[in-house]
C-alpha atoms as a PDB file:
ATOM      1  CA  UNK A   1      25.682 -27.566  22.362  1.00  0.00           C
ATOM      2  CA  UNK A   2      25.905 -23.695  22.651  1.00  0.00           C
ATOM      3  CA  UNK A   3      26.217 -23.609  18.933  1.00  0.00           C
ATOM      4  CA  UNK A   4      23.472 -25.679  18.285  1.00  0.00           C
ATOM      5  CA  UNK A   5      21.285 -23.408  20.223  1.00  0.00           C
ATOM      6  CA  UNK A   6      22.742 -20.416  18.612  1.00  0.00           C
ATOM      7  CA  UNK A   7      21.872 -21.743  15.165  1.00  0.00           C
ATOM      8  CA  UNK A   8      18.082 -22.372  16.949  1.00  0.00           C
ATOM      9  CA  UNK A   9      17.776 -19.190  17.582  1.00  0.00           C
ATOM     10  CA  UNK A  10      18.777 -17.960  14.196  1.00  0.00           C
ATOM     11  CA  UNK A  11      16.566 -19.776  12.672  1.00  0.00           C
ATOM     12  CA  UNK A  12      13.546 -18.929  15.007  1.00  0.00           C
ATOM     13  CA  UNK A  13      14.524 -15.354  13.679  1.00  0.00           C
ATOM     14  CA  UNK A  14      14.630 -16.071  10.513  1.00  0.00           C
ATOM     15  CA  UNK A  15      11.216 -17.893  10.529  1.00  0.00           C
ATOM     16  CA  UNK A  16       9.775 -14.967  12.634  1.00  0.00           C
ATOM     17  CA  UNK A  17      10.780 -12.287  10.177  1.00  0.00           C
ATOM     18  CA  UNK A  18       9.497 -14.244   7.245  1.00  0.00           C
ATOM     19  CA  UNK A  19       6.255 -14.891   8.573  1.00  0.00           C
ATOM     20  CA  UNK A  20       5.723 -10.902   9.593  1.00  0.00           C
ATOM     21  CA  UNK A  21       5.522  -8.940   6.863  1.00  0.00           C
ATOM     22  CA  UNK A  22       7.531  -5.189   7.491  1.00  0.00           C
ATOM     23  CA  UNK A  23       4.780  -2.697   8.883  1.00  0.00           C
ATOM     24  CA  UNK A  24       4.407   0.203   6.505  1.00  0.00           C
ATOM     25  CA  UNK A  25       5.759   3.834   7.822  1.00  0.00           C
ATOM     26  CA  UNK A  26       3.594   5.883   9.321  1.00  0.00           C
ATOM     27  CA  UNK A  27       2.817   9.269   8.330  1.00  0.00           C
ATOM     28  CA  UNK A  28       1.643  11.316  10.371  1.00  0.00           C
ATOM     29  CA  UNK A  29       0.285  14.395   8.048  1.00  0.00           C
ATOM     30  CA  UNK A  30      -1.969  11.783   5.432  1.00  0.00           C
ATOM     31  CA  UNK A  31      -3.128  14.840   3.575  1.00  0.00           C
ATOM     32  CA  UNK A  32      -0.022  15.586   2.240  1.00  0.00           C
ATOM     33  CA  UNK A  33       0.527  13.044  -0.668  1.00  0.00           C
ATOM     34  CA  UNK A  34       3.367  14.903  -2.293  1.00  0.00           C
ATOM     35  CA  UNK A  35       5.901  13.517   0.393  1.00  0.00           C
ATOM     36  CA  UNK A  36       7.153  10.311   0.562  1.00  0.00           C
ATOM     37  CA  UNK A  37       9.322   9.161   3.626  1.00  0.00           C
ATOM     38  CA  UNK A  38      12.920   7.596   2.835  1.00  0.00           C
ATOM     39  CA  UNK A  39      14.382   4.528   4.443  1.00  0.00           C
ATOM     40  CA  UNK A  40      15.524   6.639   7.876  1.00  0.00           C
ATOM     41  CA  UNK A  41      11.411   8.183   8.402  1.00  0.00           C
ATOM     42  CA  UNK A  42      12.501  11.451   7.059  1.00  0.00           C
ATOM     43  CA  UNK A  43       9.868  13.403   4.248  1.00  0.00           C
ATOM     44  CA  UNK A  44      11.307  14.051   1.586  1.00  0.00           C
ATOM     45  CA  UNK A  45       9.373  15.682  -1.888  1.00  0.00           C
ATOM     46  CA  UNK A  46       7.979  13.739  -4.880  1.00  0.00           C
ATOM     47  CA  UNK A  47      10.447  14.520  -7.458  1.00  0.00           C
ATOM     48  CA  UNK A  48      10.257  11.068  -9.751  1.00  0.00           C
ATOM     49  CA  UNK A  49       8.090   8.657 -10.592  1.00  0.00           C
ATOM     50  CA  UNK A  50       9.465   6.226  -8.936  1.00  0.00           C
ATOM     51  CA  UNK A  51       9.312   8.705  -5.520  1.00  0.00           C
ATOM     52  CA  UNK A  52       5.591   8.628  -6.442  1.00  0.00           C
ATOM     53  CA  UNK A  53       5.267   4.603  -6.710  1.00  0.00           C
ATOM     54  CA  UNK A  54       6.987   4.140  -3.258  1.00  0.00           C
ATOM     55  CA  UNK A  55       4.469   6.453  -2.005  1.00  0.00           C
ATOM     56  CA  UNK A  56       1.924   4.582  -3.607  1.00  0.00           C
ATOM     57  CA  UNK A  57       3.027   1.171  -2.327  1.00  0.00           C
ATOM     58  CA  UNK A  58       2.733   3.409   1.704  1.00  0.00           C
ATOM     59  CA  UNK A  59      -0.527   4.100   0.935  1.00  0.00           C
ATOM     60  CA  UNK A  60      -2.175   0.856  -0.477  1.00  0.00           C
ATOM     61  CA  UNK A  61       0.196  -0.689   2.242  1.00  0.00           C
ATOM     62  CA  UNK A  62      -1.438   1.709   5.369  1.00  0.00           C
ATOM     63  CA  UNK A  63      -5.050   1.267   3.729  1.00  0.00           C
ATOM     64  CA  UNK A  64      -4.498  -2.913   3.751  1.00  0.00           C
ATOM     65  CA  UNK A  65      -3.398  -2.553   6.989  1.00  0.00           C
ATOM     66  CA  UNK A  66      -6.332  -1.068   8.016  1.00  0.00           C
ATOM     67  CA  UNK A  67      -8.986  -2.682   6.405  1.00  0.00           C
ATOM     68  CA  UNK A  68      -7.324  -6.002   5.272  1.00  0.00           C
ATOM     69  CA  UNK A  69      -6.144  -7.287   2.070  1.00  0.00           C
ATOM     70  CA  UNK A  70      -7.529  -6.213  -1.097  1.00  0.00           C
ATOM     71  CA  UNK A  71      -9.202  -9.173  -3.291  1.00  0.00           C
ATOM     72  CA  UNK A  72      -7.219 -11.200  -5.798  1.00  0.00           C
ATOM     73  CA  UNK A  73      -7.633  -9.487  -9.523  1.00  0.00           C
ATOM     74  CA  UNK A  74      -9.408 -12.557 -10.404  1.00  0.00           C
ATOM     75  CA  UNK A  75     -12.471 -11.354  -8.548  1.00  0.00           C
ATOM     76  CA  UNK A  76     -12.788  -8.836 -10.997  1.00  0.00           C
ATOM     77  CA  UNK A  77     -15.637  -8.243 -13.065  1.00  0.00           C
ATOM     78  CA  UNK A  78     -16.044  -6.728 -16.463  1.00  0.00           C
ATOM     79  CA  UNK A  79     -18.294  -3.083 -15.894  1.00  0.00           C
ATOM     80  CA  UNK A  80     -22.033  -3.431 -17.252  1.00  0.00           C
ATOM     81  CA  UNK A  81     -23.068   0.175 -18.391  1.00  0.00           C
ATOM     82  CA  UNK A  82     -26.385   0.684 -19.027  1.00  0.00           C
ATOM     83  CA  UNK A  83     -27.901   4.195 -19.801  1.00  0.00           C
ATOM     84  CA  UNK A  84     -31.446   4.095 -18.950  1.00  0.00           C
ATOM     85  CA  UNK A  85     -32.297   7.776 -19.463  1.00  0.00           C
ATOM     86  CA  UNK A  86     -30.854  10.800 -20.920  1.00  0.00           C
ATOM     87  CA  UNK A  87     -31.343  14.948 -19.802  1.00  0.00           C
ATOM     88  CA  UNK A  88     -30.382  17.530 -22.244  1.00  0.00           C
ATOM     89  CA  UNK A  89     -29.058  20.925 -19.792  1.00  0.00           C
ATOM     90  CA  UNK A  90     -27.611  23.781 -21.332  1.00  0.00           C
ATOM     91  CA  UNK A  91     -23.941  23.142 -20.772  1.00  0.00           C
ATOM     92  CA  UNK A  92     -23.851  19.345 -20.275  1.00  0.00           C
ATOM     93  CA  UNK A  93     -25.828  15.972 -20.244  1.00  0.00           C
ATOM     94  CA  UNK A  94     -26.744  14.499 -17.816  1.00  0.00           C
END
């Protein structure tokens, strides 16, 4: 019986941590992009690019978390550029 409900509980745990996905870390200076935090919450500097794709994965992680999951790439649409006028300046155009 007791190992029955250990084996319950395990599973419950299991289930739990499955169904939760693991909150990103938080930083709390968001300016500073060049600092990525390792697996203990301590900054360390962008050396690599895989220290910059961890980053990367914080950010879009915190963002999501904030304002909820970004659409499916199938939602994507092809851009329509259209010029509908053109302005000659002296250094560019506009």
């Amino acid at each position: 019986m007791r190992f029955m409900l250990v084996l319950l509980g395990c599973l419950a745990f299991i289930a739990k941590s499955e169904a939760e996905p693991a909150k990103p870390p938080f930083y709390a200076d968001k300016t500073n992009l060049l600092q990525v935090l390792d697996a203990d919450s301590k900054p360390m500097s962008i050396k690599t690019a895989a220290d910059w794709s961890k980053r990367r994965e914080h950010i879009l992680a915190n963002m999501q978390q904030v304002m909820g999951p970004l659409p499916p790439d199938s939602n994507k649409v092809p851009l329509d550029l259209k010029v509908e006028g053109e302005e000659v300046l002296a250094k560019v155009i506009r």
